[in-house]
C-alpha atoms as a PDB file:
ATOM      1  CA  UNK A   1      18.114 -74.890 -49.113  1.00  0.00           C
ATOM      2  CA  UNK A   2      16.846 -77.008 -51.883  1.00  0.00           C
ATOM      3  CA  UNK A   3      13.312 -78.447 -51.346  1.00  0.00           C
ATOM      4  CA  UNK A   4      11.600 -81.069 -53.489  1.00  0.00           C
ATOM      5  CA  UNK A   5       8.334 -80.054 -54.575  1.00  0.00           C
ATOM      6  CA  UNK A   6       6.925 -83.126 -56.130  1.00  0.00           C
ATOM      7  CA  UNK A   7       6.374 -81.481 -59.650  1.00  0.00           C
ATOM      8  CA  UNK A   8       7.590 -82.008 -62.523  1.00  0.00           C
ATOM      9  CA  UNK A   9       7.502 -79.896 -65.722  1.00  0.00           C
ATOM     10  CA  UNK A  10       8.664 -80.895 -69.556  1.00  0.00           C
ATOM     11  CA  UNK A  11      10.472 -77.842 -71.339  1.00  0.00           C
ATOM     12  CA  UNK A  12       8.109 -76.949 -74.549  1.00  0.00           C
ATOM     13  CA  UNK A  13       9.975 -76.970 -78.215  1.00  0.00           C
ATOM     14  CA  UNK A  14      11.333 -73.086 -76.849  1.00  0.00           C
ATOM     15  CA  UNK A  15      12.876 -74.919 -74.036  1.00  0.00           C
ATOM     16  CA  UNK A  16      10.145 -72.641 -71.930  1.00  0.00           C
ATOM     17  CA  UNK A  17       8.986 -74.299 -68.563  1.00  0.00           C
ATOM     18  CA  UNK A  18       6.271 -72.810 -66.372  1.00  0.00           C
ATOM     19  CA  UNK A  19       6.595 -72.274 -63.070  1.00  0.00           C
ATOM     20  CA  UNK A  20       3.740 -73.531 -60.573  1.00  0.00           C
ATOM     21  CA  UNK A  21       1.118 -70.738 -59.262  1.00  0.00           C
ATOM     22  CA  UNK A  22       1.956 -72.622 -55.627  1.00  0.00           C
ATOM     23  CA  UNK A  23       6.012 -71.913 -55.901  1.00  0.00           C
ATOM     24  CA  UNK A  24       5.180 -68.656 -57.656  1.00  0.00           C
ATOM     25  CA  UNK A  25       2.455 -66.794 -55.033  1.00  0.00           C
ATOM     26  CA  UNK A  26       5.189 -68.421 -52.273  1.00  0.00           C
ATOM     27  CA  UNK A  27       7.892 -66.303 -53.674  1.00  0.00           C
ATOM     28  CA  UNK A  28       6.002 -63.629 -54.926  1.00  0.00           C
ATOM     29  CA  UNK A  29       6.641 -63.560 -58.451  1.00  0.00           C
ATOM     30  CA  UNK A  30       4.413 -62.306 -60.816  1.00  0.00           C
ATOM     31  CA  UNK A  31       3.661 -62.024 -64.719  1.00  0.00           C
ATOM     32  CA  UNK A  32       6.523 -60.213 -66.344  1.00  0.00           C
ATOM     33  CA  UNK A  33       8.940 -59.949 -63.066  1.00  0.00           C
ATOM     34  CA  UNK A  34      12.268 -60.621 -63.838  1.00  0.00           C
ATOM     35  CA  UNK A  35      13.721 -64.333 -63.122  1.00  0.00           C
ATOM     36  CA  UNK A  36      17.480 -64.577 -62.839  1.00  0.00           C
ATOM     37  CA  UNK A  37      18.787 -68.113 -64.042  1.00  0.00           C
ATOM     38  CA  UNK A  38      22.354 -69.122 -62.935  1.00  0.00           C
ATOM     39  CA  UNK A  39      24.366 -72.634 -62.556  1.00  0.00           C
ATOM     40  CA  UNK A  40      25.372 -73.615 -59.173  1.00  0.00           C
ATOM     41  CA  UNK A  41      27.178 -76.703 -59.200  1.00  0.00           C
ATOM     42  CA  UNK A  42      25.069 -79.249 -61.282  1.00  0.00           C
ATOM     43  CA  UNK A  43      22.015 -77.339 -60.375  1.00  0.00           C
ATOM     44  CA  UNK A  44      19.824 -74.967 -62.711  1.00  0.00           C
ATOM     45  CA  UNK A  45      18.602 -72.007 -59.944  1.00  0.00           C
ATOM     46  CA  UNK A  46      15.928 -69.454 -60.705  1.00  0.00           C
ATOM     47  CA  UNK A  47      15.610 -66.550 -58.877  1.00  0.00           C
ATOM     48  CA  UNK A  48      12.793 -63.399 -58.816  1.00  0.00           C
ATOM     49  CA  UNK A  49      15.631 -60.544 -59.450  1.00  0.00           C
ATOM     50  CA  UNK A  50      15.428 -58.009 -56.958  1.00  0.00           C
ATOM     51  CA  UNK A  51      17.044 -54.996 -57.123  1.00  0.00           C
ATOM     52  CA  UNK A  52      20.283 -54.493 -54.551  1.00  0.00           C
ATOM     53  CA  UNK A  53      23.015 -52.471 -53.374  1.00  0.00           C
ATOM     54  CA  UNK A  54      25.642 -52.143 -56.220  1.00  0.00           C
ATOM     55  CA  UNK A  55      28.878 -52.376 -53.366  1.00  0.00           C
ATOM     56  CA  UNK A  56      26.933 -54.816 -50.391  1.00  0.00           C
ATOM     57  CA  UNK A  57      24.279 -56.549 -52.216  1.00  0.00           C
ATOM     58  CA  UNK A  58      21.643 -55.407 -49.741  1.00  0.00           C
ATOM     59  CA  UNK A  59      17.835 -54.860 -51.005  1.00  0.00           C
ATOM     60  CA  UNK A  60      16.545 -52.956 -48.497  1.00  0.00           C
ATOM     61  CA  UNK A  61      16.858 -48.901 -48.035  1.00  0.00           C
ATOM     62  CA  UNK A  62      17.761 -48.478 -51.429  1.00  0.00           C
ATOM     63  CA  UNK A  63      18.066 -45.136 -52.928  1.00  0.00           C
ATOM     64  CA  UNK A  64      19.007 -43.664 -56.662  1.00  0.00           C
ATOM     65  CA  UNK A  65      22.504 -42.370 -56.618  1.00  0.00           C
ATOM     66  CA  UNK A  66      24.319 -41.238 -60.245  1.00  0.00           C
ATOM     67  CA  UNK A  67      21.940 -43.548 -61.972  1.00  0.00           C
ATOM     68  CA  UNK A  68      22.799 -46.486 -59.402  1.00  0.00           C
ATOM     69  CA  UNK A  69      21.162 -48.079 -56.618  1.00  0.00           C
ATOM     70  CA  UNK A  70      22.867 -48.092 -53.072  1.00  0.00           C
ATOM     71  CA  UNK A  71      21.837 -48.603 -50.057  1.00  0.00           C
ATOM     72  CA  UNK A  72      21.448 -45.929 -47.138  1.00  0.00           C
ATOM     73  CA  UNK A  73      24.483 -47.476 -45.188  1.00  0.00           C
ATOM     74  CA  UNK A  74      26.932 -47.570 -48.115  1.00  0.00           C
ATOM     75  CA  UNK A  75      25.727 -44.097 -49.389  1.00  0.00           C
ATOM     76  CA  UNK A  76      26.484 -42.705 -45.567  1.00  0.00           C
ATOM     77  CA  UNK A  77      29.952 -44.393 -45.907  1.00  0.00           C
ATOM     78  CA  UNK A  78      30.257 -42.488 -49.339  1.00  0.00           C
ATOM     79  CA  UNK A  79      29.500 -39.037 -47.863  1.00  0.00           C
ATOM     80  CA  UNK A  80      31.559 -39.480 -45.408  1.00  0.00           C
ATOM     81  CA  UNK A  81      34.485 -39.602 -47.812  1.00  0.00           C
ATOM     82  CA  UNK A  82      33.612 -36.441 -49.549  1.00  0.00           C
END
């Protein structure tokens, strides 16, 4: 869900734009976090990168397997086939 915030921002000559303190303590994001930037449609979308699953997509119960993240449900599944 899109929601207009009311501010506006001008890219610097880097084509860098800062993101609000508001719209970044909201979502959490903090110096150095990693922002994901993708086109949706006509739209520009940042996102705080979070790591997920590499089969579901899931963030939560994550664990390290061969280097990769997965979570608990799709590493039971994998067990289960060895």
């Amino acid at each position: 869900m899109s929601k207009n915030t009311g501010i506006i921002r001008k890219l610097d000559e880097l084509g860098r734009v800062v993101i609000p303190i508001e719209i970044r303590n909201q979502f959490n994001i903090n110096e150095k976090d990693p922002i994901e930037i993708y086109v949706e449609g006509s739209s520009i979308i940042l996102r705080k990168d979070e790591p997920n699953c590499i089969f579901c997509g899931k963030n939560d119960n994550l664990v390290e397997y061969k280097e990769k993240l997965i979570c608990k449900k799709c590493l039971d599944k994998i067990n289960k086939l060895n």
